[in-house]
Protein backbone atom coordinates (compact mmCIF):
# COMPACT_ATOMS: atom_id res chain seq x y z
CA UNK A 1 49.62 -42.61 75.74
CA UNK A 2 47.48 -40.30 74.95
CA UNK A 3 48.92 -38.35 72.15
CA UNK A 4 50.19 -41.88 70.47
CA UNK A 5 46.29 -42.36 70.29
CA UNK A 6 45.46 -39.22 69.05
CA UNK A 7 48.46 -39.29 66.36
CA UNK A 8 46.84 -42.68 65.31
CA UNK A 9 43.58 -40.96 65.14
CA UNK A 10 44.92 -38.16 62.95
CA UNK A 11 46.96 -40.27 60.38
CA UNK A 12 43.83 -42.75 59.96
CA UNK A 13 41.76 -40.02 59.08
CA UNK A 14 44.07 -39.16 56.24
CA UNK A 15 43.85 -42.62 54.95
CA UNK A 16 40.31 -41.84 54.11
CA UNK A 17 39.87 -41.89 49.93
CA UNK A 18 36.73 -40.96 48.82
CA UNK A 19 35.46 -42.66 45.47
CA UNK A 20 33.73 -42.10 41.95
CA UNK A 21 31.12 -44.10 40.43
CA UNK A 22 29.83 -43.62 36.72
CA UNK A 23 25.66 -42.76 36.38
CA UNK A 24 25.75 -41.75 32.74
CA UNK A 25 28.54 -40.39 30.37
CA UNK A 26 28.59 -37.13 32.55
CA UNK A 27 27.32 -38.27 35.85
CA UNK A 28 29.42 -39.33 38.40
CA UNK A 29 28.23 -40.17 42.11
CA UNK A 30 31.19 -39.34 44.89
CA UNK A 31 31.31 -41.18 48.37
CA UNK A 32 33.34 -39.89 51.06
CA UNK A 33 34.89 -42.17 53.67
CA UNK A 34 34.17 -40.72 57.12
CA UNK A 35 35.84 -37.44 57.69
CA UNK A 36 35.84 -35.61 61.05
CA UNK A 37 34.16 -32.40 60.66
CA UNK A 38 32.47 -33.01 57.53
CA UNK A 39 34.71 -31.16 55.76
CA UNK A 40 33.83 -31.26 51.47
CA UNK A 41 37.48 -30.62 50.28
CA UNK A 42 38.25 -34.50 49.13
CA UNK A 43 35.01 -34.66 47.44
CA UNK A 44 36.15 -31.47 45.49
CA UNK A 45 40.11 -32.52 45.06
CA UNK A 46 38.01 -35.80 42.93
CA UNK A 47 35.29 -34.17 41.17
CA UNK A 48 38.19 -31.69 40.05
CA UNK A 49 40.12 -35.02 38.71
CA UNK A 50 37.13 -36.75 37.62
CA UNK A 51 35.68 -33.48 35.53
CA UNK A 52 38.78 -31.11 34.60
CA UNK A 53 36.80 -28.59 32.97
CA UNK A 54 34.28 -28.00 35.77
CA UNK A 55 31.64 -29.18 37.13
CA UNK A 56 28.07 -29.06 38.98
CA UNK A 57 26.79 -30.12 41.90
CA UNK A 58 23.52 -31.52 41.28
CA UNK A 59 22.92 -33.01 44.61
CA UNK A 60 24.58 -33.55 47.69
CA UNK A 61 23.77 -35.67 50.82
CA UNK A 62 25.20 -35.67 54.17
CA UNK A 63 24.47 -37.66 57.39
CA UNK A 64 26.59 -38.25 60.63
CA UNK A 65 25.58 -42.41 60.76
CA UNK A 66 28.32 -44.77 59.20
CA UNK A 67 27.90 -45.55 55.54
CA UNK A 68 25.58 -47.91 56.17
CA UNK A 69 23.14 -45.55 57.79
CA UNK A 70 22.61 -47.71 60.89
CA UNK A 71 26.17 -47.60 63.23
CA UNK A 72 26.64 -44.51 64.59
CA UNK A 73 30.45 -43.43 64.65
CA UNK A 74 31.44 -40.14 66.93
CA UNK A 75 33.01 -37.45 64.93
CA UNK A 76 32.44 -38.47 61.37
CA UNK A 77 30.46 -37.18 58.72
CA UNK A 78 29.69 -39.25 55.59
CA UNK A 79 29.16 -36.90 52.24
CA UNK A 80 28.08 -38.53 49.10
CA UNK A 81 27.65 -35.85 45.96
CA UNK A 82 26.29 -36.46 42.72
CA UNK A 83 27.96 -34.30 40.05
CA UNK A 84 27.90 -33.03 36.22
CA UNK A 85 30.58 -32.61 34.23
CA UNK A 86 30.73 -29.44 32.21
């Protein structure tokens, strides 16, 4: 039972898509889903889609609450980045 939960775990995780908003022409704002162990690599996979030619970080938040600051979750790290396009 308790590797079907873990499995579960593991695969919902994946499901996790983070998304891009528009600021300006070259602005974009990027908001991770929960990920476990904050990792940064689907907030680079997008801003690599988003801005093909490069980009720059020109801020970058992270806190461990759920997205709406005030739930705490175990094991998940919200990142939200706000990028340039090159």
């Amino acid at each position: 039972m308790r590797t079907v939960s873990l499995l579960f775990l593991v695969l919902l995780a994946g499901c996790v898509t983070p998304s891009a908003s528009r600021i300006d022409a070259r602005t974009f704002e990027i908001d991770n889903g929960g990920v476990a162990n904050g990792s940064s690599a689907p907030n680079r996979r997008l801003a690599e889609r988003v801005c093909p030619n490069g980009y720059r970080v020109l801020d970058e938040t992270v806190h461990r609450n759920g997205p709406n600051l005030y739930r705490t979750e175990r094991g998940f790290i919200w990142t939200t980045w706000t990028i340039r396009c090159l």
